[in-house]
C-alpha atoms as a PDB file:
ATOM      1  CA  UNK A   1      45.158  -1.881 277.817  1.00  0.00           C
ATOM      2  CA  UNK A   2      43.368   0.293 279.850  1.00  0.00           C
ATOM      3  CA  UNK A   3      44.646   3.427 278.410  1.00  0.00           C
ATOM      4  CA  UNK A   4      43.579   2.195 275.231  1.00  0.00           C
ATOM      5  CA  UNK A   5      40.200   1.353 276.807  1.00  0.00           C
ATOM      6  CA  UNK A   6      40.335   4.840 278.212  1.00  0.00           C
ATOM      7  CA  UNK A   7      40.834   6.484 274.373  1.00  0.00           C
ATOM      8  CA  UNK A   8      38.471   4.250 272.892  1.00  0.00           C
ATOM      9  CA  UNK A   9      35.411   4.858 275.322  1.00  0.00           C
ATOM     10  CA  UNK A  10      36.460   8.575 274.325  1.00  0.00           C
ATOM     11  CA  UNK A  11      36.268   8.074 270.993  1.00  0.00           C
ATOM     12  CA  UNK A  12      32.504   6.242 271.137  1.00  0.00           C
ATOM     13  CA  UNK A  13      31.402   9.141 273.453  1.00  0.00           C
ATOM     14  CA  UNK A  14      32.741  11.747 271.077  1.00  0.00           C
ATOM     15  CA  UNK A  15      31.091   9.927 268.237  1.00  0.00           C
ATOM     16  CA  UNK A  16      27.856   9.890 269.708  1.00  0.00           C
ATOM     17  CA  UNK A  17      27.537  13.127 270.602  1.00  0.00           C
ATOM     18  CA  UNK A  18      28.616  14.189 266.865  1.00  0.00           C
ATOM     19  CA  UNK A  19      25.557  11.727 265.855  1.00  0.00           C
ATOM     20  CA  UNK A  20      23.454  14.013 268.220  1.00  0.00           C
ATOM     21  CA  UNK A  21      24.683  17.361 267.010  1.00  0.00           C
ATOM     22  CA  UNK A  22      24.189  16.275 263.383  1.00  0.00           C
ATOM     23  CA  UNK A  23      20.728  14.789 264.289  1.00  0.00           C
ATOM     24  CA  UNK A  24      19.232  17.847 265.948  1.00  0.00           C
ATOM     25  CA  UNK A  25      21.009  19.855 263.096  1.00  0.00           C
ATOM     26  CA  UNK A  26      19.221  17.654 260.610  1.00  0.00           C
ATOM     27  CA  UNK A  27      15.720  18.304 262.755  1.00  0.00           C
ATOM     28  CA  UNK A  28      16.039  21.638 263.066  1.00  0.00           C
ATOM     29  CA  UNK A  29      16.844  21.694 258.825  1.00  0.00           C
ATOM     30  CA  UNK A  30      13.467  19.619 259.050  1.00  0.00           C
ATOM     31  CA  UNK A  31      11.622  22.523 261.091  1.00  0.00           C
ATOM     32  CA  UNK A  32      12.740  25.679 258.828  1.00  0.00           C
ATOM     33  CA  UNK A  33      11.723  23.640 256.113  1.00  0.00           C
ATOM     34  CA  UNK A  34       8.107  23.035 257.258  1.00  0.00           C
ATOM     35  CA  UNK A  35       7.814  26.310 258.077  1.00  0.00           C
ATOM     36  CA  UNK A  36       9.261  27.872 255.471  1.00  0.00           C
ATOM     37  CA  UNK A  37       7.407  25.858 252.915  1.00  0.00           C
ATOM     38  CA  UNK A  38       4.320  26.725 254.741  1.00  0.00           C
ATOM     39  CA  UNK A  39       5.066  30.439 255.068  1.00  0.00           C
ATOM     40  CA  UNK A  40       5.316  30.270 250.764  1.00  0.00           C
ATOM     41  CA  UNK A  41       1.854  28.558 250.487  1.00  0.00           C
ATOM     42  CA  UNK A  42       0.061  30.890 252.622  1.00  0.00           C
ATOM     43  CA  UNK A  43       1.850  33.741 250.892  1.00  0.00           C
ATOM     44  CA  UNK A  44       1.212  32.693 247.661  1.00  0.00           C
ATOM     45  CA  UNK A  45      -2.413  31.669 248.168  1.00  0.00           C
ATOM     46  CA  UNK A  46      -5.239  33.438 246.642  1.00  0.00           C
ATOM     47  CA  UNK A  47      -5.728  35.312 249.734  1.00  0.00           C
ATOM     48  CA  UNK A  48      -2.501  37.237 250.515  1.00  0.00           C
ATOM     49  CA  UNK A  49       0.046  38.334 247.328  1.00  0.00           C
ATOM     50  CA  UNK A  50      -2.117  37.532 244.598  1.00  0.00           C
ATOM     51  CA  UNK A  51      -4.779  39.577 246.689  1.00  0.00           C
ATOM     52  CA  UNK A  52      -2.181  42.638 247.280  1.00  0.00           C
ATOM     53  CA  UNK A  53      -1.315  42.271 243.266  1.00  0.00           C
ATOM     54  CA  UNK A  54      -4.896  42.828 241.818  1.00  0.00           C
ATOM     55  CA  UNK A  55      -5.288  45.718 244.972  1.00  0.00           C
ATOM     56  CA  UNK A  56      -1.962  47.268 243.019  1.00  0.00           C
ATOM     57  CA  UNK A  57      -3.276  47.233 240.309  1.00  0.00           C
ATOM     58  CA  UNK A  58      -6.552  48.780 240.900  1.00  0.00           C
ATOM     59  CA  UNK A  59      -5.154  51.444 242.797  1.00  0.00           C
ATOM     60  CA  UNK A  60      -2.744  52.592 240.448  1.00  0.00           C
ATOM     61  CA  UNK A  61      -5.748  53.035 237.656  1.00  0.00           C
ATOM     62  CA  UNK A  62      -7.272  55.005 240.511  1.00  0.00           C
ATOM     63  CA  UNK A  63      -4.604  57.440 241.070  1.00  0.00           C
ATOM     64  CA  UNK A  64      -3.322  57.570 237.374  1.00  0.00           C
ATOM     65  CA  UNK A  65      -7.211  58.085 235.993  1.00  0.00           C
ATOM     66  CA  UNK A  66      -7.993  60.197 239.234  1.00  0.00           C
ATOM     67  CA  UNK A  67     -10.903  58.782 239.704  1.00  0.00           C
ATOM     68  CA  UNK A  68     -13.008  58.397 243.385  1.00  0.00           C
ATOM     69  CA  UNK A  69     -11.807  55.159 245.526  1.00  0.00           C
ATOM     70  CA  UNK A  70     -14.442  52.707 245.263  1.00  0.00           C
ATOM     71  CA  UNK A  71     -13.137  51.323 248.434  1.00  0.00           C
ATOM     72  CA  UNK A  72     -12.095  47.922 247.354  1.00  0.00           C
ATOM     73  CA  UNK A  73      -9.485  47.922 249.221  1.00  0.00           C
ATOM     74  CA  UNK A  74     -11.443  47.601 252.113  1.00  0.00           C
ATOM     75  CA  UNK A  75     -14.011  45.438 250.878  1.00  0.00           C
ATOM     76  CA  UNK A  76     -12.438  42.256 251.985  1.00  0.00           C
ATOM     77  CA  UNK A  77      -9.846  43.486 253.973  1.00  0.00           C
ATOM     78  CA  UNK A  78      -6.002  43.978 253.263  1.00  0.00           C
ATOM     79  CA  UNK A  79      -5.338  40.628 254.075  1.00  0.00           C
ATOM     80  CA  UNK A  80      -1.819  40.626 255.956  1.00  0.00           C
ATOM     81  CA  UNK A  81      -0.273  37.469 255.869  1.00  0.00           C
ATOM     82  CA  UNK A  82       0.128  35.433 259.223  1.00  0.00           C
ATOM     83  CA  UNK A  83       3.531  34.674 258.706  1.00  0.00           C
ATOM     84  CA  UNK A  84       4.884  31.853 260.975  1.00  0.00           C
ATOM     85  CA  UNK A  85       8.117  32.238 262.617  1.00  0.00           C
ATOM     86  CA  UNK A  86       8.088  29.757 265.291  1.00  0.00           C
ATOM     87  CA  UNK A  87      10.910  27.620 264.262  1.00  0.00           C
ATOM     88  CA  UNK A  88      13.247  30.896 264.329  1.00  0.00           C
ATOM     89  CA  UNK A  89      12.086  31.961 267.553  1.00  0.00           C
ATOM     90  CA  UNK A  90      12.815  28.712 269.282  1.00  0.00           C
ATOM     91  CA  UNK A  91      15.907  27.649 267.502  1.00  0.00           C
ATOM     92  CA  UNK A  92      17.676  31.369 266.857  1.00  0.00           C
ATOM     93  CA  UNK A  93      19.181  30.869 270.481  1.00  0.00           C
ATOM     94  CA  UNK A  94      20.682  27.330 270.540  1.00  0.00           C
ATOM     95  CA  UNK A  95      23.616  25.648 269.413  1.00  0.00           C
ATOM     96  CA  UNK A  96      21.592  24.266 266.873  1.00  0.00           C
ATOM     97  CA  UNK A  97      22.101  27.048 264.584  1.00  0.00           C
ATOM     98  CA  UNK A  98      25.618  27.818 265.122  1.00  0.00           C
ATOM     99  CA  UNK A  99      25.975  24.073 263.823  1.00  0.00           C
ATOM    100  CA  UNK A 100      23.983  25.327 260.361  1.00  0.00           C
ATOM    101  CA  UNK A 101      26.255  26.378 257.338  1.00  0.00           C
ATOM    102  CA  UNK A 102      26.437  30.192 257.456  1.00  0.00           C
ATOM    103  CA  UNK A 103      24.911  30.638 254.194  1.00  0.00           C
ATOM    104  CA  UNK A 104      22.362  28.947 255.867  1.00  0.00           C
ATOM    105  CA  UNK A 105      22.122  30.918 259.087  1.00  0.00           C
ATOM    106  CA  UNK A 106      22.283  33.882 256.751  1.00  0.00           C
ATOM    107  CA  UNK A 107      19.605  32.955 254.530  1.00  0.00           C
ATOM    108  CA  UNK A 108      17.084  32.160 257.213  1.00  0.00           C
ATOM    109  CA  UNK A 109      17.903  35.326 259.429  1.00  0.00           C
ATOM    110  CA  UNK A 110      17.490  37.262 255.837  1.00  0.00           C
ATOM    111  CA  UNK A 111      13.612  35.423 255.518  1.00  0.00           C
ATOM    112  CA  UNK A 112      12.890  36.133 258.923  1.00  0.00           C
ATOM    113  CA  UNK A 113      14.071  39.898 258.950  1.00  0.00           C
ATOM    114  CA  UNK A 114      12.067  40.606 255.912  1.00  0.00           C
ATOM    115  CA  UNK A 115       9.082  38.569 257.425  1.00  0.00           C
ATOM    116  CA  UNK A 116       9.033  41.155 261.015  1.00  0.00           C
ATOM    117  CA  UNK A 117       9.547  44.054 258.059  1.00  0.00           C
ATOM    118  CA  UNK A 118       6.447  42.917 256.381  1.00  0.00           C
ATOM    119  CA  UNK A 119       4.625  42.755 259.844  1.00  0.00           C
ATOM    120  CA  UNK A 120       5.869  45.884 261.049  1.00  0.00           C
ATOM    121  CA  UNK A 121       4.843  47.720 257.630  1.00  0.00           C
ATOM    122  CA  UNK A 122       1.470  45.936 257.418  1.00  0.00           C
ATOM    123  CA  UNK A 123       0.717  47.154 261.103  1.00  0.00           C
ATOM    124  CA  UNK A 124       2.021  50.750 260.944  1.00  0.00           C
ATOM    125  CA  UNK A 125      -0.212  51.353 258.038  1.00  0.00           C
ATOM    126  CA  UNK A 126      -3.069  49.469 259.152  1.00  0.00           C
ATOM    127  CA  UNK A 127      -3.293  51.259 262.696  1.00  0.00           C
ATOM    128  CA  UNK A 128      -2.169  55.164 260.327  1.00  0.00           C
ATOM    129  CA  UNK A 129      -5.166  54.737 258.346  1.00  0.00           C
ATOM    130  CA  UNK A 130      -7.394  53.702 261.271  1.00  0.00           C
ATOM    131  CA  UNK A 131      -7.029  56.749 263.123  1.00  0.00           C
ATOM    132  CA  UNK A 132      -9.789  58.431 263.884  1.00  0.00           C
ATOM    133  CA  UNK A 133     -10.407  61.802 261.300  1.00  0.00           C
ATOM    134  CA  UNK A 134     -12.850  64.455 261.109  1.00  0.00           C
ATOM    135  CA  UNK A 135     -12.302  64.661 257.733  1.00  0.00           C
ATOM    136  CA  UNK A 136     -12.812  61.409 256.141  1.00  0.00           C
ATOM    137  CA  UNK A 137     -15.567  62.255 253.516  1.00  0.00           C
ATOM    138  CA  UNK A 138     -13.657  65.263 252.396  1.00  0.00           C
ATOM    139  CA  UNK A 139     -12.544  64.400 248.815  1.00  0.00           C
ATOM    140  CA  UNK A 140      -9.124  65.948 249.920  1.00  0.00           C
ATOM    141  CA  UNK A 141      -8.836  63.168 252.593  1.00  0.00           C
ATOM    142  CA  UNK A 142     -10.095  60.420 249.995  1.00  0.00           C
ATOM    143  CA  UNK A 143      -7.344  61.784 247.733  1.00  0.00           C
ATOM    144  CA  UNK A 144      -4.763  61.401 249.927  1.00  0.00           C
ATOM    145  CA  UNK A 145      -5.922  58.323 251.186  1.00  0.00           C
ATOM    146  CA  UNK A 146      -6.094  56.465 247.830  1.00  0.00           C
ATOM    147  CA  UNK A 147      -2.454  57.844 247.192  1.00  0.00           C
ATOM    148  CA  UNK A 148      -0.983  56.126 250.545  1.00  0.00           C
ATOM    149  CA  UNK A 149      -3.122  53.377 249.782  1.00  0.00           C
ATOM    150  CA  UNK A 150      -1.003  52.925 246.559  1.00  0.00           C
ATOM    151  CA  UNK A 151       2.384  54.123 247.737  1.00  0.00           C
ATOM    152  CA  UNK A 152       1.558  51.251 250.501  1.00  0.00           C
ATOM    153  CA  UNK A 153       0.868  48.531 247.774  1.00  0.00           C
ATOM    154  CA  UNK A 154       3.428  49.496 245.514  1.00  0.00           C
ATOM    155  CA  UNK A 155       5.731  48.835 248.398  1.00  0.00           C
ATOM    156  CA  UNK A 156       4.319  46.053 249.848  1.00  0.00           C
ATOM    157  CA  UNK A 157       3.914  43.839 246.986  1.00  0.00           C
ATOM    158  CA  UNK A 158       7.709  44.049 245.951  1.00  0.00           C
ATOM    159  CA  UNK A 159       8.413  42.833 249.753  1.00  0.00           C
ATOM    160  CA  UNK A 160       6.537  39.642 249.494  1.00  0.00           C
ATOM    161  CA  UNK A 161       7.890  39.053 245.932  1.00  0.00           C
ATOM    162  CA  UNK A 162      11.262  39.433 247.447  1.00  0.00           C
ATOM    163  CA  UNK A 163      10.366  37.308 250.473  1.00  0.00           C
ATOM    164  CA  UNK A 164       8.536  34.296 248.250  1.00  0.00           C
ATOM    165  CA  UNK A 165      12.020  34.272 245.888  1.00  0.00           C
ATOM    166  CA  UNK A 166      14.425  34.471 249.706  1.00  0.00           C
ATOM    167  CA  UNK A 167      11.360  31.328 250.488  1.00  0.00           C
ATOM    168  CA  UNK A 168      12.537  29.207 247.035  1.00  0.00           C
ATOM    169  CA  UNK A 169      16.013  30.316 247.237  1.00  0.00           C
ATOM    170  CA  UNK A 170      16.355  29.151 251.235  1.00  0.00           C
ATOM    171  CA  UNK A 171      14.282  26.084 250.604  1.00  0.00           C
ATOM    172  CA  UNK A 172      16.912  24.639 247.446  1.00  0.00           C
ATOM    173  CA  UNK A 173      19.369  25.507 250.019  1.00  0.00           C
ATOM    174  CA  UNK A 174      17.679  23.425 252.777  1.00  0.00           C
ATOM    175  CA  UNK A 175      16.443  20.310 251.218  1.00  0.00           C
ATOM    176  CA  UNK A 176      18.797  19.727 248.603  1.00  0.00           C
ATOM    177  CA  UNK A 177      20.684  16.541 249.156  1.00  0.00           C
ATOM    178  CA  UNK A 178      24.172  18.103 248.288  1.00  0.00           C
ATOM    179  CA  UNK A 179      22.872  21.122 250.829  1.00  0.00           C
ATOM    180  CA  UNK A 180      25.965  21.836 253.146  1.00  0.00           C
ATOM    181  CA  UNK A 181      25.295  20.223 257.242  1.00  0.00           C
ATOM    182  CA  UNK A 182      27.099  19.881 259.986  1.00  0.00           C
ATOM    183  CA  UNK A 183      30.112  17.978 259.467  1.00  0.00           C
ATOM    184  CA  UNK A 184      31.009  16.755 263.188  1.00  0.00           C
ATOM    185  CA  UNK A 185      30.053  13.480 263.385  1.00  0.00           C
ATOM    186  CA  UNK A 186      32.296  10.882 262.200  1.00  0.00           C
ATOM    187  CA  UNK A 187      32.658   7.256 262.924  1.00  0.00           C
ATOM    188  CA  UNK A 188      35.031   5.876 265.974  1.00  0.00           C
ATOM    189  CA  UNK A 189      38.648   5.754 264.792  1.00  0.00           C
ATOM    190  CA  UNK A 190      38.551   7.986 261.747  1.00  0.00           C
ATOM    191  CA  UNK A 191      39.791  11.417 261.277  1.00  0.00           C
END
């Protein structure tokens, strides 16, 4: 009797701490979502790729017609998007995610690589064509700028593309109800 006692207690405690892995597997599902999803609005808002699309476009009539910049580009600012990664940052070293599907794992360390890329670009280019120049109202310089200016967009606005599709793609993955989860908890006396 008390052996079985013993085994059963066992069993209950096991249980409940599979009902706590699965719950703060489920919660931290319900962060990357939220974030996620937020990180798509704000990128997808008027402000940020739609923005770097019509800059794209303009520049690349610039450099193809040769024409002087009119400086649009810095009229209201390049915009870089304030990506969010807060949910990765706190959850990237816990059990938590080693209890997430792979594909999972994979698909949010994908979304979050190409997010620092995107920040690292953005900022490298941003603080290149702040530097100081003698030369700025040469129409050499102006040029050249307007060309890096374009090379930038033209790579820049593929990236966010990329990252708003790894957004939809991670989110299906995440919220639908046949979406893979952690498996480990089962009730007392099953197997």
């Amino acid at each position: 009797m008390i052996v079985l006692s013993i085994l059963a207690a066992l069993a209950v405690n096991q249980w409940q701490e599979s009902r706590g892995r699965a719950q703060r597997v489920a919660d931290a599902r319900t962060a990357f979502v939220n974030e996620i999803r937020s990180n798509q609005e704000l990128l997808l808002s008027e402000s940020y790729l739609p923005h770097h699309r019509r800059l794209r476009l303009e520049y690349d009539q610039i450099v193809k017609a040769q024409i002087a910049d009119k400086n649009s580009f810095f009229e209201t600012g390049v915009h870089p998007t304030p990506l969010r990664d807060s949910a990765w940052r706190v959850l990237s070293g816990t059990a938590v995610l080693m209890d997430l599907p792979p594909e999972i794992v994979l698909a949010l360390s994908d979304i979050y690589r190409a997010q620092d890329s995107l920040e690292k670009r953005n900022d490298g280019f941003l603080n290149a064509i702040a530097a100081p120049r003698s030369d700025r109202e040469t129409p050499a310089y102006v040029k050249d700028v307007t060309s890096s200016i374009n090379m930038f967009l033209n790579d820049l606005v593929p990236a966010e593309e990329g990252l708003s599709a790894s957004y939809k793609h991670a989110l299906e993955k995440l919220s639908s109800p046949n979406a893979p989860s952690w498996s480990g908890a089962k009730e007392p006396g099953s197997n």
